[in-house]
N, C-alpha and C. Protein backbone atom coordinates (compact mmCIF):
# COMPACT_ATOMS: atom_id res chain seq x y z
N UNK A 1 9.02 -82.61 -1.87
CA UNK A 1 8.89 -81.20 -2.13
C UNK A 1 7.73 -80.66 -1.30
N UNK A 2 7.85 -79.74 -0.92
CA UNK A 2 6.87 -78.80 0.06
C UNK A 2 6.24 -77.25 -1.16
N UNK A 3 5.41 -77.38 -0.80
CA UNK A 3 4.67 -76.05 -1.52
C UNK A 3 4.00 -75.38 -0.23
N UNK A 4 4.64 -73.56 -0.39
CA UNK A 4 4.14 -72.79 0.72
C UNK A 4 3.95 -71.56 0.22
N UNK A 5 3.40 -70.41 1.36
CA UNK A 5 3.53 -69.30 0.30
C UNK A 5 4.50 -68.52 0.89
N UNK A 6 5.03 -67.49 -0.60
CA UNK A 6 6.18 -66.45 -0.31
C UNK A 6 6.25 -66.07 0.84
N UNK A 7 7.66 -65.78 1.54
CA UNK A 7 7.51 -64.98 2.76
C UNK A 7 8.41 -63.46 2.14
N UNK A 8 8.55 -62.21 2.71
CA UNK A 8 9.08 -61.42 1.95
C UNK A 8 10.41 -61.57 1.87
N UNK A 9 11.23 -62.42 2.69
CA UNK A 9 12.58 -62.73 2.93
C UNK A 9 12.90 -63.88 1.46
N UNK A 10 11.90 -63.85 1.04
CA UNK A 10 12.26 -65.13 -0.22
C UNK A 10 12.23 -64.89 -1.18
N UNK A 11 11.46 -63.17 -1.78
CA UNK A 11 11.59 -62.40 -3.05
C UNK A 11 12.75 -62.28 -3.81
N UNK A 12 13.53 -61.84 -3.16
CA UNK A 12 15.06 -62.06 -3.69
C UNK A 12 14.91 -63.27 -4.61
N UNK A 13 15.24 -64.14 -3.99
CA UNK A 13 15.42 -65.47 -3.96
C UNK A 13 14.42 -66.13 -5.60
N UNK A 14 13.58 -65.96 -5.17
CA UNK A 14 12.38 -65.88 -6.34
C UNK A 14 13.50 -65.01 -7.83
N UNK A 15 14.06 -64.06 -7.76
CA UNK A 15 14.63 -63.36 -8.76
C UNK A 15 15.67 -63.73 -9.24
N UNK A 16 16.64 -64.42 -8.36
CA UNK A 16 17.41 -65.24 -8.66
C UNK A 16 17.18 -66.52 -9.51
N UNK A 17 16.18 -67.51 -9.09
CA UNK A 17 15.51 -68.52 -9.95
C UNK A 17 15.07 -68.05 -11.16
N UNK A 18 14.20 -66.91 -11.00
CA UNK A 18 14.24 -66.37 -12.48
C UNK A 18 15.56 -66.06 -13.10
N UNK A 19 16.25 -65.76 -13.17
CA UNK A 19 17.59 -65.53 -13.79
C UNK A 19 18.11 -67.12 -14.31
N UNK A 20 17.91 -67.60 -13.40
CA UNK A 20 18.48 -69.35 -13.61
C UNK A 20 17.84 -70.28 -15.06
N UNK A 21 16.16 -69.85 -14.81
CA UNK A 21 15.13 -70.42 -15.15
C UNK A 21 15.26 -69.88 -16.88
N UNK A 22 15.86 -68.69 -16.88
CA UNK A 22 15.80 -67.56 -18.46
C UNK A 22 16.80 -68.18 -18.90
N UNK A 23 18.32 -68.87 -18.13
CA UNK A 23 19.32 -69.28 -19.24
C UNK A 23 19.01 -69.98 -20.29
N UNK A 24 18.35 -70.91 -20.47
CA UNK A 24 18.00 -72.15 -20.96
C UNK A 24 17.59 -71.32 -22.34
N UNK A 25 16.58 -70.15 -22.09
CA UNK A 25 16.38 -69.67 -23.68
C UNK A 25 17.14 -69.24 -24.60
N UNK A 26 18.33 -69.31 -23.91
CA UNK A 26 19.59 -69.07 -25.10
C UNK A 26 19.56 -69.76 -25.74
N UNK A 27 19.78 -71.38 -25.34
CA UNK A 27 19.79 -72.30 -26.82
C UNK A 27 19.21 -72.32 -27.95
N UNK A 28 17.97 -71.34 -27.51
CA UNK A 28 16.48 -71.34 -28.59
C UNK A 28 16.85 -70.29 -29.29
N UNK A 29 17.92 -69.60 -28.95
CA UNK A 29 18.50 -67.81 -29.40
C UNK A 29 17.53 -67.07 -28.76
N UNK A 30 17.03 -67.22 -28.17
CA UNK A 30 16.22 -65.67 -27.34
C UNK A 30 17.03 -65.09 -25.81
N UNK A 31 17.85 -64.71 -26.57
CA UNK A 31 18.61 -64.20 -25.59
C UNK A 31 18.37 -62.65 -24.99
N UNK A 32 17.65 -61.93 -25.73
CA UNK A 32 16.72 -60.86 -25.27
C UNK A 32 15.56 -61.78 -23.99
N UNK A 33 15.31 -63.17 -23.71
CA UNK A 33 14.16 -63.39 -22.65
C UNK A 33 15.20 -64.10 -21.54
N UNK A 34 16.41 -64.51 -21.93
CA UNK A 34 17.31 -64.64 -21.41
C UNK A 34 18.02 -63.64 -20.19
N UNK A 35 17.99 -62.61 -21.35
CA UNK A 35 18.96 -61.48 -19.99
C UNK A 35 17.79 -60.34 -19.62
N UNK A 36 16.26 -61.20 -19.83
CA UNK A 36 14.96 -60.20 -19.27
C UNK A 36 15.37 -59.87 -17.60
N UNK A 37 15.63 -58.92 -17.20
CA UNK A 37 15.18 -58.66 -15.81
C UNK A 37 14.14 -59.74 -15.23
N UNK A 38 13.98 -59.98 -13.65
CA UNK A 38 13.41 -60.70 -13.14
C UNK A 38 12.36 -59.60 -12.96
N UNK A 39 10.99 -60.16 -12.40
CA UNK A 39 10.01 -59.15 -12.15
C UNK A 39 10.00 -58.39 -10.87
N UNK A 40 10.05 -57.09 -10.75
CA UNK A 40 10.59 -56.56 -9.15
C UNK A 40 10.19 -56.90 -8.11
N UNK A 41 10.58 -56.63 -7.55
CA UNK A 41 10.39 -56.80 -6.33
C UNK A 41 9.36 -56.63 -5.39
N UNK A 42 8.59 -55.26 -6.04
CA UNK A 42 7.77 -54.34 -5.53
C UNK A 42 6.22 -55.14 -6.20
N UNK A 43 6.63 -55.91 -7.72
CA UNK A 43 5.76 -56.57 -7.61
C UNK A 43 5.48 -57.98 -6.94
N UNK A 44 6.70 -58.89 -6.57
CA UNK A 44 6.25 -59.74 -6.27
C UNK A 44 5.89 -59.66 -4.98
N UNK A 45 5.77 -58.46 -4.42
CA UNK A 45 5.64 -58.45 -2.72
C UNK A 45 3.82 -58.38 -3.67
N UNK A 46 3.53 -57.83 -4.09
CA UNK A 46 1.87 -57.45 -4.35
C UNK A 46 1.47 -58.57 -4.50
N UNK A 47 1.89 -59.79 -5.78
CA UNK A 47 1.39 -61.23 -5.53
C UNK A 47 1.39 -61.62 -4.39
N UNK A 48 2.42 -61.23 -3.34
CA UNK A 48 2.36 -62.02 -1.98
C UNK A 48 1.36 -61.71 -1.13
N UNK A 49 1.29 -60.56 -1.17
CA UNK A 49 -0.11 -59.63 -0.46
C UNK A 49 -1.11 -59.81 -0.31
N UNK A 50 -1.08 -60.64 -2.10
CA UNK A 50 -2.59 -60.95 -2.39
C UNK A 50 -2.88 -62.59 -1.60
N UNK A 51 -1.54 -63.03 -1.30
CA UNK A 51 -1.67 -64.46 -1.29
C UNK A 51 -1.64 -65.05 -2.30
N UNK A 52 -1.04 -65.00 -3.31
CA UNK A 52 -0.76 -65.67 -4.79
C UNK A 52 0.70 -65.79 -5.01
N UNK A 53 1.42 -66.21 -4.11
CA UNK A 53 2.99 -65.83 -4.54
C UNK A 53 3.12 -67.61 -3.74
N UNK A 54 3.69 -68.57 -4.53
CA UNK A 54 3.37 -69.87 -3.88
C UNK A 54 5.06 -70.27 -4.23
N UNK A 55 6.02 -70.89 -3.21
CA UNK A 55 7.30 -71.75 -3.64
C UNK A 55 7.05 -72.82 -3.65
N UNK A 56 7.98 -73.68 -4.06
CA UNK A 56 8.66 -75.24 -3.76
C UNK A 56 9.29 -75.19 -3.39
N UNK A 57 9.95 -76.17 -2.49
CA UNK A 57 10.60 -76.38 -1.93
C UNK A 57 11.85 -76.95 -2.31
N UNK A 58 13.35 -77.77 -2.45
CA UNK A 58 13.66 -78.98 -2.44
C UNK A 58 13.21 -79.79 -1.26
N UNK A 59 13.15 -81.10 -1.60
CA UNK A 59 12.98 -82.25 -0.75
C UNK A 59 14.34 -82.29 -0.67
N UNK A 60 14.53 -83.21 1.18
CA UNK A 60 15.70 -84.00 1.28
C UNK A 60 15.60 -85.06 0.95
N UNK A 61 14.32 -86.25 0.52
CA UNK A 61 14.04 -87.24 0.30
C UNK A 61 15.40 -87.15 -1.36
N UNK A 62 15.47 -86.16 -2.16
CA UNK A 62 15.84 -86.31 -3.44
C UNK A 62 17.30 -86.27 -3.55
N UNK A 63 17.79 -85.93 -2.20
CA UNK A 63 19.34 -85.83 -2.29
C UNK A 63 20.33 -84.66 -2.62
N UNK A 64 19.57 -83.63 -3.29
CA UNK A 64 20.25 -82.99 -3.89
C UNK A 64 20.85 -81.54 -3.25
N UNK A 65 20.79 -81.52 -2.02
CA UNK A 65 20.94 -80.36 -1.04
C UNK A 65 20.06 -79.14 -1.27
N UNK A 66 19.13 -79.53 -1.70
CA UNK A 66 18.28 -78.21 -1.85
C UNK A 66 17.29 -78.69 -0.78
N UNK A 67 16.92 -79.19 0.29
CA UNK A 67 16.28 -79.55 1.39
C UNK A 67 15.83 -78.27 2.17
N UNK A 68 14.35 -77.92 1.85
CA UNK A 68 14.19 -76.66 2.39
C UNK A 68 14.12 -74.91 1.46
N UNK A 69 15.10 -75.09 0.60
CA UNK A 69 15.39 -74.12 -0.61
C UNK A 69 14.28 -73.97 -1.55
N UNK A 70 14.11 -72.78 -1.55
CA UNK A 70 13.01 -72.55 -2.80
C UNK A 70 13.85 -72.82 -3.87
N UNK A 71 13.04 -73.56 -4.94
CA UNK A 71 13.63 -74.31 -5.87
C UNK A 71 12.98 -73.79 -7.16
N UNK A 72 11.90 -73.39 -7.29
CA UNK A 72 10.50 -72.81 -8.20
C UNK A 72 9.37 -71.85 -7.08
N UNK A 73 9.22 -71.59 -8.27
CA UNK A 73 7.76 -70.15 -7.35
C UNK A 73 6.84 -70.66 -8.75
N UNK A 74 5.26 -69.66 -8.09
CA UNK A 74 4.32 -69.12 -8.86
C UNK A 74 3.83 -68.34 -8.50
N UNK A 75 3.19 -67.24 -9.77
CA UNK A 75 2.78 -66.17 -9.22
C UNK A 75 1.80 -66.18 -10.15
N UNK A 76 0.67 -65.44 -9.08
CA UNK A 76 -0.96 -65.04 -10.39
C UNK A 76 -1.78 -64.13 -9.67
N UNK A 77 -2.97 -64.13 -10.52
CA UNK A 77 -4.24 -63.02 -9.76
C UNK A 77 -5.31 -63.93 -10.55
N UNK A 78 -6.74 -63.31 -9.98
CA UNK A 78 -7.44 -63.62 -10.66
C UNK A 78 -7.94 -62.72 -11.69
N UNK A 79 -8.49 -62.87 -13.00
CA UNK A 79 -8.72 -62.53 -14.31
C UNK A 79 -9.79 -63.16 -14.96
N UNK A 80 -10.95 -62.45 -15.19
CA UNK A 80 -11.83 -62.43 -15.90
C UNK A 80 -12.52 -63.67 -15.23
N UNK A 81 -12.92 -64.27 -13.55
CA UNK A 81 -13.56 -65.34 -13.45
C UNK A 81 -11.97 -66.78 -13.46
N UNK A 82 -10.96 -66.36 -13.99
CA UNK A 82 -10.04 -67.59 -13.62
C UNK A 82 -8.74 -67.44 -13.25
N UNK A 83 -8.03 -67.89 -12.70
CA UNK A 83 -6.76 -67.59 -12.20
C UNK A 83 -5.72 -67.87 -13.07
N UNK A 84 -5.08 -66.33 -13.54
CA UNK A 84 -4.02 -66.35 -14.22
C UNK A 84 -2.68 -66.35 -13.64
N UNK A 85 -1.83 -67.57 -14.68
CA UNK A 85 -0.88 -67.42 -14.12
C UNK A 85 0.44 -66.74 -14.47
N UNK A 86 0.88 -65.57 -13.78
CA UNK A 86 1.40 -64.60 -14.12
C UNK A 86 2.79 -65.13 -15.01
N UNK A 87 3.41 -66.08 -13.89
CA UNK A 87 4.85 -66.71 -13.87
C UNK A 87 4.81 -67.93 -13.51
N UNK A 88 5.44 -68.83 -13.78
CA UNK A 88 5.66 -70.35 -13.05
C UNK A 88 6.95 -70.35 -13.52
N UNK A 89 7.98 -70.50 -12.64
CA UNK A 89 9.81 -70.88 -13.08
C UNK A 89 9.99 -71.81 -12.07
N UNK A 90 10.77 -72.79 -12.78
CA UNK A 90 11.32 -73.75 -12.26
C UNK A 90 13.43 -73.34 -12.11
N UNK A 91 14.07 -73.47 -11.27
CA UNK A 91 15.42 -73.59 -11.52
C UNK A 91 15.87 -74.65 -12.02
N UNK A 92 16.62 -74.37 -13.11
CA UNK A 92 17.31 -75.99 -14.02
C UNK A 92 17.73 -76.99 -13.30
N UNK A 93 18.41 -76.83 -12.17
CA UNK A 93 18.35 -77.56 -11.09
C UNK A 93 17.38 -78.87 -10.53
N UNK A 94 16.43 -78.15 -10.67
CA UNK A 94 14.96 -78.97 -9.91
C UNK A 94 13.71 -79.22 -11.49
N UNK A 95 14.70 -79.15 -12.68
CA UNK A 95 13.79 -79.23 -13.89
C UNK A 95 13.27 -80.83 -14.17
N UNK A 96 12.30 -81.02 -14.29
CA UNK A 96 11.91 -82.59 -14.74
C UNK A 96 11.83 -83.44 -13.74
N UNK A 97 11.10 -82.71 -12.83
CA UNK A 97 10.99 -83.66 -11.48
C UNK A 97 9.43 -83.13 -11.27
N UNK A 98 8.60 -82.61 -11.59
CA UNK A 98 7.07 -82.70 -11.54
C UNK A 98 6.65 -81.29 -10.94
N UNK A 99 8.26 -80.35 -10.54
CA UNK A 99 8.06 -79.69 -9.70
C UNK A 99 6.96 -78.23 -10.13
N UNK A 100 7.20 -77.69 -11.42
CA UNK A 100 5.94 -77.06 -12.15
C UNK A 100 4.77 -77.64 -12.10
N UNK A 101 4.19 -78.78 -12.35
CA UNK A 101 3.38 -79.46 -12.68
C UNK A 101 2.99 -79.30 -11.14
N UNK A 102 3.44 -79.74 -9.82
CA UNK A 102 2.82 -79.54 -8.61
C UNK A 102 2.67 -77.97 -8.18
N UNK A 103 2.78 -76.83 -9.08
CA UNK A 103 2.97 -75.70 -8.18
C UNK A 103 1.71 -75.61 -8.83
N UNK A 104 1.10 -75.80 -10.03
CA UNK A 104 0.22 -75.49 -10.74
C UNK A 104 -1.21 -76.22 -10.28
N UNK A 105 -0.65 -77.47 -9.53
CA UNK A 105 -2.18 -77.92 -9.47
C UNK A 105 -2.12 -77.33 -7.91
N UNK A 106 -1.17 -77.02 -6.93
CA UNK A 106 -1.49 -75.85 -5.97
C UNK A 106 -2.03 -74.82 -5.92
N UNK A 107 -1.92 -74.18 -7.32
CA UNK A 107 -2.59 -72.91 -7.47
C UNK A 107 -3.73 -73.33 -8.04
N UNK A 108 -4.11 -74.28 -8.41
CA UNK A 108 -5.34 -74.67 -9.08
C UNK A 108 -6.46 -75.16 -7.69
N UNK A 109 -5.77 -75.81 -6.79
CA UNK A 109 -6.37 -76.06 -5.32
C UNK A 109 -6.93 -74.74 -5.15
N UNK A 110 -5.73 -73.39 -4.57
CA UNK A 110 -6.19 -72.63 -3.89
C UNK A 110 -7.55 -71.84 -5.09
N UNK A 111 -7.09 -72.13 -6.48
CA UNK A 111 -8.23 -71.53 -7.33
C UNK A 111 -9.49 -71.40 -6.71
N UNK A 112 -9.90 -72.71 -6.60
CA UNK A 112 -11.16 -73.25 -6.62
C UNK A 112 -11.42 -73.08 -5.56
N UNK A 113 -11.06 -72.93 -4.61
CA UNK A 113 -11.07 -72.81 -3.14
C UNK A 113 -11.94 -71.16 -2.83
N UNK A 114 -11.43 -70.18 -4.14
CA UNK A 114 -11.81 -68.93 -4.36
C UNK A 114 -13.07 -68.98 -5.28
N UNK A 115 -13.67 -70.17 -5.40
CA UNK A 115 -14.73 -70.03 -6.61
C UNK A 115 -14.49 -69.55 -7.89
N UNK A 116 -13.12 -69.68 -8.60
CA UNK A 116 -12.54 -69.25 -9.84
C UNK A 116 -13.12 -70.91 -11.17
N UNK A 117 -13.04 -70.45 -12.16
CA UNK A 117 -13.51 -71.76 -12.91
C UNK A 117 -12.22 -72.21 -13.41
N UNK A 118 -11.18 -71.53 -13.94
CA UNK A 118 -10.13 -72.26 -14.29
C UNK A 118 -8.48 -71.70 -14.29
N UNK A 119 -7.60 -72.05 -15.05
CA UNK A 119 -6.33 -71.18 -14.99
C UNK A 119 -6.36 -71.02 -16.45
N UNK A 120 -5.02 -69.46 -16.38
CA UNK A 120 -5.18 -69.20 -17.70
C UNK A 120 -3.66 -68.96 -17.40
N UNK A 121 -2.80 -68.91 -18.66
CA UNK A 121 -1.70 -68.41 -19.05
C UNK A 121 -1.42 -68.18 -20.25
N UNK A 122 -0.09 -67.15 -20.51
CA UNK A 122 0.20 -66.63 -21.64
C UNK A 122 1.63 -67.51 -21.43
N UNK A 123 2.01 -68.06 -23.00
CA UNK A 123 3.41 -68.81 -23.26
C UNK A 123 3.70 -68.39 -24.51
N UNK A 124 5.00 -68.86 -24.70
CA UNK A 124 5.78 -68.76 -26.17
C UNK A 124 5.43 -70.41 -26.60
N UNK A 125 4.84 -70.14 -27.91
CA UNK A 125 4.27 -71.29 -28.93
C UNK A 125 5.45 -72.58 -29.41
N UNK A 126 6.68 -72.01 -29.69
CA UNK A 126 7.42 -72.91 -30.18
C UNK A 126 8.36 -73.29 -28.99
N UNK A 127 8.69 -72.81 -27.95
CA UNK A 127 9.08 -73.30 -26.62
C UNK A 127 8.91 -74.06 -26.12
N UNK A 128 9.79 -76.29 -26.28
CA UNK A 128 9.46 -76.91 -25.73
C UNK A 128 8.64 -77.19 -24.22
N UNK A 129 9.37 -76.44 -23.06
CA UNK A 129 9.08 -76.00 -22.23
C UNK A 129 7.80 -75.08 -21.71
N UNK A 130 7.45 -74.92 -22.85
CA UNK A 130 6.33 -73.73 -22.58
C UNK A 130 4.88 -74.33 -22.93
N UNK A 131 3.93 -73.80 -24.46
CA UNK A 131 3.22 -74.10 -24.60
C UNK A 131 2.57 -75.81 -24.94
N UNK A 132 3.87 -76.19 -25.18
CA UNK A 132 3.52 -77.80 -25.88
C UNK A 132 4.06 -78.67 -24.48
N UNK A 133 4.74 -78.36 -23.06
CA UNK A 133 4.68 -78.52 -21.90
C UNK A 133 2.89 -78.58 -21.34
N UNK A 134 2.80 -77.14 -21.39
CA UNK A 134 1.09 -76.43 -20.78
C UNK A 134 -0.02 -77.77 -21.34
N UNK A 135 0.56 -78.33 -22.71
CA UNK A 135 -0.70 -78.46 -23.29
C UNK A 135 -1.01 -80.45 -22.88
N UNK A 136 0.45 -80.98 -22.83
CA UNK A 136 0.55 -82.01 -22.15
C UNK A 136 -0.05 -82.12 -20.83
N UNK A 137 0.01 -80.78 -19.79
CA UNK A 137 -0.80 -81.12 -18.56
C UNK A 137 -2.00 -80.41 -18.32
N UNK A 138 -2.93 -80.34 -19.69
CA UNK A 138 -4.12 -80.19 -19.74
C UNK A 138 -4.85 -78.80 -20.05
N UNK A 139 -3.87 -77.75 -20.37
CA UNK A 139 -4.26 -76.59 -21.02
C UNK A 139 -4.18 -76.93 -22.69
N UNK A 140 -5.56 -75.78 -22.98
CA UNK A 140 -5.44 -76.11 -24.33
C UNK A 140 -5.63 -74.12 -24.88
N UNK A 141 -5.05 -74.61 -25.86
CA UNK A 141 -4.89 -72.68 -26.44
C UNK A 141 -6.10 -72.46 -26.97
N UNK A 142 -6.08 -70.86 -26.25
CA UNK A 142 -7.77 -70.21 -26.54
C UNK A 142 -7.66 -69.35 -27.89
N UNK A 143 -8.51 -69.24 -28.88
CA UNK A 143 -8.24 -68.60 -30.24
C UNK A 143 -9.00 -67.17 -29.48
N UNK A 144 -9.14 -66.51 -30.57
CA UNK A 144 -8.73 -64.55 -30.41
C UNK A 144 -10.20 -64.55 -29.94
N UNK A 145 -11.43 -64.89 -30.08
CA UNK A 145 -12.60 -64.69 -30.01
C UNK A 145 -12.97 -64.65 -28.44
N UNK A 146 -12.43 -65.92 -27.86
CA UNK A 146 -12.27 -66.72 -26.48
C UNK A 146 -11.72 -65.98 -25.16
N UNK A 147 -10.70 -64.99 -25.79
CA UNK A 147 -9.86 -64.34 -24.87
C UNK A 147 -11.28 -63.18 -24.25
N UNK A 148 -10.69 -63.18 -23.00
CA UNK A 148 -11.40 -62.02 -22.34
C UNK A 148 -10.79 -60.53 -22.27
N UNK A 149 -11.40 -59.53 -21.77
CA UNK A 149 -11.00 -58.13 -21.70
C UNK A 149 -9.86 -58.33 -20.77
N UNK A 150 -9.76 -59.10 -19.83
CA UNK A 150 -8.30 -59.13 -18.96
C UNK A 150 -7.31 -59.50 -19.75
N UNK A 151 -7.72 -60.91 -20.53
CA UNK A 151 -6.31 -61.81 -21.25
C UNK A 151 -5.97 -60.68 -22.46
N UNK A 152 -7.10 -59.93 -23.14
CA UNK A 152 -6.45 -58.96 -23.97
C UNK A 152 -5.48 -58.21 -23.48
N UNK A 153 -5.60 -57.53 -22.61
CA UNK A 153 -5.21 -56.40 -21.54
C UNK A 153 -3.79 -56.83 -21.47
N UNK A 154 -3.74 -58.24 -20.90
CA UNK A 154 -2.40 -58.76 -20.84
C UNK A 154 -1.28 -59.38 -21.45
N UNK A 155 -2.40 -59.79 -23.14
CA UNK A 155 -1.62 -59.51 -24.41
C UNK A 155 -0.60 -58.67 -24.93
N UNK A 156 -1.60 -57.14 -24.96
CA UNK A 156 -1.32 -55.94 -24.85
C UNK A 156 -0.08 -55.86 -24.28
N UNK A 157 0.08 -55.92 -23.14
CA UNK A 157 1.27 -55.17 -22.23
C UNK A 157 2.57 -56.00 -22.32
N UNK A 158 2.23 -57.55 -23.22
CA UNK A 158 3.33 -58.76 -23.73
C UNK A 158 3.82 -57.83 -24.71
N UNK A 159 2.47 -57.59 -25.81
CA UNK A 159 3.48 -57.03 -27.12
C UNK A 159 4.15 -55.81 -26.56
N UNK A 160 4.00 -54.71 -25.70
CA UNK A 160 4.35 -53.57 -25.71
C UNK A 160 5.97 -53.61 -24.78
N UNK A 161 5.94 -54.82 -24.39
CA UNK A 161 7.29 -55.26 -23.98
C UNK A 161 8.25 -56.12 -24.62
N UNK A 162 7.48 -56.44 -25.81
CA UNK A 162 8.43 -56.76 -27.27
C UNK A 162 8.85 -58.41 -27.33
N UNK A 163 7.35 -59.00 -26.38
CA UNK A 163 7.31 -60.37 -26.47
C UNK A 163 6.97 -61.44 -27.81
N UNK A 164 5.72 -60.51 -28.11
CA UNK A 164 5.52 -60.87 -29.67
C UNK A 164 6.39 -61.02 -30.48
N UNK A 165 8.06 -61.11 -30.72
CA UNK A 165 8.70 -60.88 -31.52
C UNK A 165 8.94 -62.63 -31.64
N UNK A 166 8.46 -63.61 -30.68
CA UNK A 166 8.10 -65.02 -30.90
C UNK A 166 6.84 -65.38 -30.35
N UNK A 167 6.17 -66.54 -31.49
CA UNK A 167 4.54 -66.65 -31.74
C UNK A 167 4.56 -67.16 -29.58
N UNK A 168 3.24 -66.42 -29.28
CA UNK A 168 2.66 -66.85 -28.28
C UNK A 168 1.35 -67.12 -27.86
N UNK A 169 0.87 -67.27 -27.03
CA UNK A 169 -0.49 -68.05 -26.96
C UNK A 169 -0.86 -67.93 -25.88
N UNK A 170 -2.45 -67.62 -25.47
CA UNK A 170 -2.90 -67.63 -24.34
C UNK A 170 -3.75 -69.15 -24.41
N UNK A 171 -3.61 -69.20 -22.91
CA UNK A 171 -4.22 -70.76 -23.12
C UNK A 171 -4.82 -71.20 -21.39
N UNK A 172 -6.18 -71.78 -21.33
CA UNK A 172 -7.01 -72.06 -20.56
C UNK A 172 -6.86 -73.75 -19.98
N UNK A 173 -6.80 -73.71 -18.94
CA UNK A 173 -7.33 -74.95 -18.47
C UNK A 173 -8.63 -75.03 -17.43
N UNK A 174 -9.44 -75.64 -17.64
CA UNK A 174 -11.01 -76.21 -16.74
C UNK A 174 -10.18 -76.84 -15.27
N UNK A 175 -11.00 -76.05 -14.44
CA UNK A 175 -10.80 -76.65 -12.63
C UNK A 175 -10.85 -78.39 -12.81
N UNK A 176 -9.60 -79.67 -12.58
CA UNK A 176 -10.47 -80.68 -12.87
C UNK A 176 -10.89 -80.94 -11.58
């Protein structure tokens, strides 16, 4: 697998994986995060802008004809001193092959590289995939006191898009 950053010819592409990446929450019944719109377009060109818009690749080493194909993205900014991460999707396709887990310690490279202290993200709590995933590769959930004026901010704009309607969690990991 190759990790690079967005080019604008690959946004699309990025929206599509999201679409792929949302089926899976049907089984859980959240089929409202399921048939969520992907994030536009207009924003992911701004992650790219910033230089925060990072793919995977497939490998040909793995066989699977995705050789070259964005397979997963990430997207973030920095927030309050650490780099949040906006989005990380994997396509079911390329699921359980490390390929999240390497986009994250990429963005954790270029973190530190920016003098940031750590990553932060917002997840759904009971979502195998999500928070009890995060917490296996070394994030741990920040209680209400902990959160900063950004992670509030971006609480905020979760519930006001009617995310809260399953428990979620902001949660920190330290540069290792």
């Amino acid at each position: 697998m190759r990790i690079r950053p967005a080019t604008p010819a690959d946004l699309p592409l990025l929206q599509d994986i999201e679409r792929a990446a949302g089926e899976p929450f049907r089984t859980l019944g959240m089929t409202e995060i399921a048939d969520d719109e992907p994030p536009a377009l207009e924003l992911l060109e701004r992650f790219r802008k910033a230089g925060h818009a990072w793919i995977a690749e497939g490998d040909e080493a793995e066989g699977d004809g995705e050789a070259g194909r964005p397979v997963a993205y990430l997207v973030g900014e920095p927030v309050d001193g650490a780099f949040h991460i906006e989005q990380v999707s994997v396509h079911p396709d390329a699921a359980h092959r490390g390929v999240g887990r390497t986009l994250i310690a990429y963005a954790a490279d270029r973190a530190r590289d920016q003098g940031l202290t750590g990553l932060t993200l917002t997840t759904f709590t009971e979502v195998p995939w999500n928070a009890p995933y995060y917490e296996r590769i070394g994030f741990r959930p920040l209680t209400d006191p902990e959160l900063t004026p950004g992670l509030r901010k971006i609480r905020a704009t979760e519930s006001d898009h009617g995310l809260d309607r399953w428990p979620r969690v902001c949660m920190y990991r330290v540069m290792a």
